[in-house]
Protein backbone atom coordinates (compact mmCIF):
# COMPACT_ATOMS: atom_id res chain seq x y z
CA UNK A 1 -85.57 -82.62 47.18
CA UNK A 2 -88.69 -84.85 46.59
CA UNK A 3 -91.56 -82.86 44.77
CA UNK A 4 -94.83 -84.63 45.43
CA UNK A 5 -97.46 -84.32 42.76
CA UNK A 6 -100.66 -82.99 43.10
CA UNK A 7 -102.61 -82.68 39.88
CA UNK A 8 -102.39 -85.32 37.23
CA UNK A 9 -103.93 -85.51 33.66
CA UNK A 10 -106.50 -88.79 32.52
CA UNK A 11 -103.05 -90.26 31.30
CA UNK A 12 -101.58 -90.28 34.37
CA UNK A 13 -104.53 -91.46 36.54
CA UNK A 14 -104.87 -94.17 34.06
CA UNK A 15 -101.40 -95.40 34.91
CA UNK A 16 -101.33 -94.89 38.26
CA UNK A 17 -104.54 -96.42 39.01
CA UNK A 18 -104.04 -99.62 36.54
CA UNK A 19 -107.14 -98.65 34.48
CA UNK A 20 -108.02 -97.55 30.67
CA UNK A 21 -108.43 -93.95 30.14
CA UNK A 22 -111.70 -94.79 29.39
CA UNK A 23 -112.52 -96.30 32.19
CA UNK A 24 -111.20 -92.76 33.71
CA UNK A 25 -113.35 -90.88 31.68
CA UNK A 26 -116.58 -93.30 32.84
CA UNK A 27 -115.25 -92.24 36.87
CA UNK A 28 -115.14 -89.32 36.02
CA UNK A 29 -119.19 -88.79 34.10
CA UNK A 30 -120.60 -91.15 37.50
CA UNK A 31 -119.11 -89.19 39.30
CA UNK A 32 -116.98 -91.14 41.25
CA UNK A 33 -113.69 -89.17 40.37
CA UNK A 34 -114.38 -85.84 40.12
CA UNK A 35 -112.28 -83.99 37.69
CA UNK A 36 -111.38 -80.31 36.76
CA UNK A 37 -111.55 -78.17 33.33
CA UNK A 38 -108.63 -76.24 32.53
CA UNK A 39 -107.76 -73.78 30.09
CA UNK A 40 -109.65 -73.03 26.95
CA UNK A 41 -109.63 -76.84 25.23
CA UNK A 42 -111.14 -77.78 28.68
CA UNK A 43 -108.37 -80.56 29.87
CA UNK A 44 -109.12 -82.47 32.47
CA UNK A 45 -107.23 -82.52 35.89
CA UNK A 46 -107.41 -85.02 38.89
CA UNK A 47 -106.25 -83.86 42.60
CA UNK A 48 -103.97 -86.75 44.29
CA UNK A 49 -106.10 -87.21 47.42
CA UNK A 50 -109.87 -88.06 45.06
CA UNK A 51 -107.61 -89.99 42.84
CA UNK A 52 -106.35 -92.31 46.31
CA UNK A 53 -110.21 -92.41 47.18
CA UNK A 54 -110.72 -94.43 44.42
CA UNK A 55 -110.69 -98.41 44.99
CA UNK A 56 -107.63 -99.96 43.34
CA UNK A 57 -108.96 -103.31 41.21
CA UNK A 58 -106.80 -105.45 43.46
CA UNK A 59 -108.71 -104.44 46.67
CA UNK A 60 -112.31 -105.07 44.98
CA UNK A 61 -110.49 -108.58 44.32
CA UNK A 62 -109.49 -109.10 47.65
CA UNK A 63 -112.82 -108.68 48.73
CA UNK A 64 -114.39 -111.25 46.62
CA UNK A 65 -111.69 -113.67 47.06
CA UNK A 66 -112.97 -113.26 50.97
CA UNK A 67 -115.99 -115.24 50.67
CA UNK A 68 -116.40 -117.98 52.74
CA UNK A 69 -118.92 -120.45 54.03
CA UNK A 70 -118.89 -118.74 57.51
CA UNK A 71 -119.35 -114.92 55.89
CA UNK A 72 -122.44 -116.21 53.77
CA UNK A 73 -124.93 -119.09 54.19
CA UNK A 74 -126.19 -119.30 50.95
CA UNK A 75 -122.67 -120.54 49.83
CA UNK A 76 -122.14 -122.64 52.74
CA UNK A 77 -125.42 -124.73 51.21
CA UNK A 78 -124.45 -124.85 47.23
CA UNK A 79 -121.00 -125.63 48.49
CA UNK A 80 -121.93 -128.62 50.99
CA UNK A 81 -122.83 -131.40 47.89
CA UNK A 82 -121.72 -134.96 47.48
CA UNK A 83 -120.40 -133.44 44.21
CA UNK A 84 -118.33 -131.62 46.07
CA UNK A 85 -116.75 -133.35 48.84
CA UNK A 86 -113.60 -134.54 46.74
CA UNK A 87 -112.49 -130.74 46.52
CA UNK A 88 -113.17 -130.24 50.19
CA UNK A 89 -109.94 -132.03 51.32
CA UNK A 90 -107.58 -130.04 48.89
């Protein structure tokens, strides 16, 4: 039997999503991860589903490792230099 977790602590998130817990605790005050208070020292608890809404660090990477001189013009012109040129046939 496979039990799927729902709720996780900062600990937790910070481990599954590859991030500090205080980077956790910063999602969590913008208000990008929204978080629950439990019991009476107030712990905080993160549902699964806003925890997967959350971009993962290698997909933000991804994206800026997708520039190119066809997706913005302004790089197309401070790339296209004499300077340049010998790194444009590598």
């Amino acid at each position: 039997m496979v039990v799927v977790k729902e709720w996780f602590t900062v600990n937790e998130v910070a481990e599954y999503l590859c991030i500090s817990r205080r980077t956790v605790y910063k999602l969590t005050a913008e208000g990008r991860l929204p978080a629950f208070r439990i019991g009476k020292e107030r712990h905080r608890r993160f549902r699964k589903e806003d925890i997967d809404r959350i971009p993962h660090p290698a997909e933000e990477i991804d994206s800026i490792l997708t520039l190119s001189v066809k997706a913005d013009p302004v790089l197309a012109e401070v790339w296209s230099n004499e300077r340049d040129s010998a790194y444009d046939r590598i």
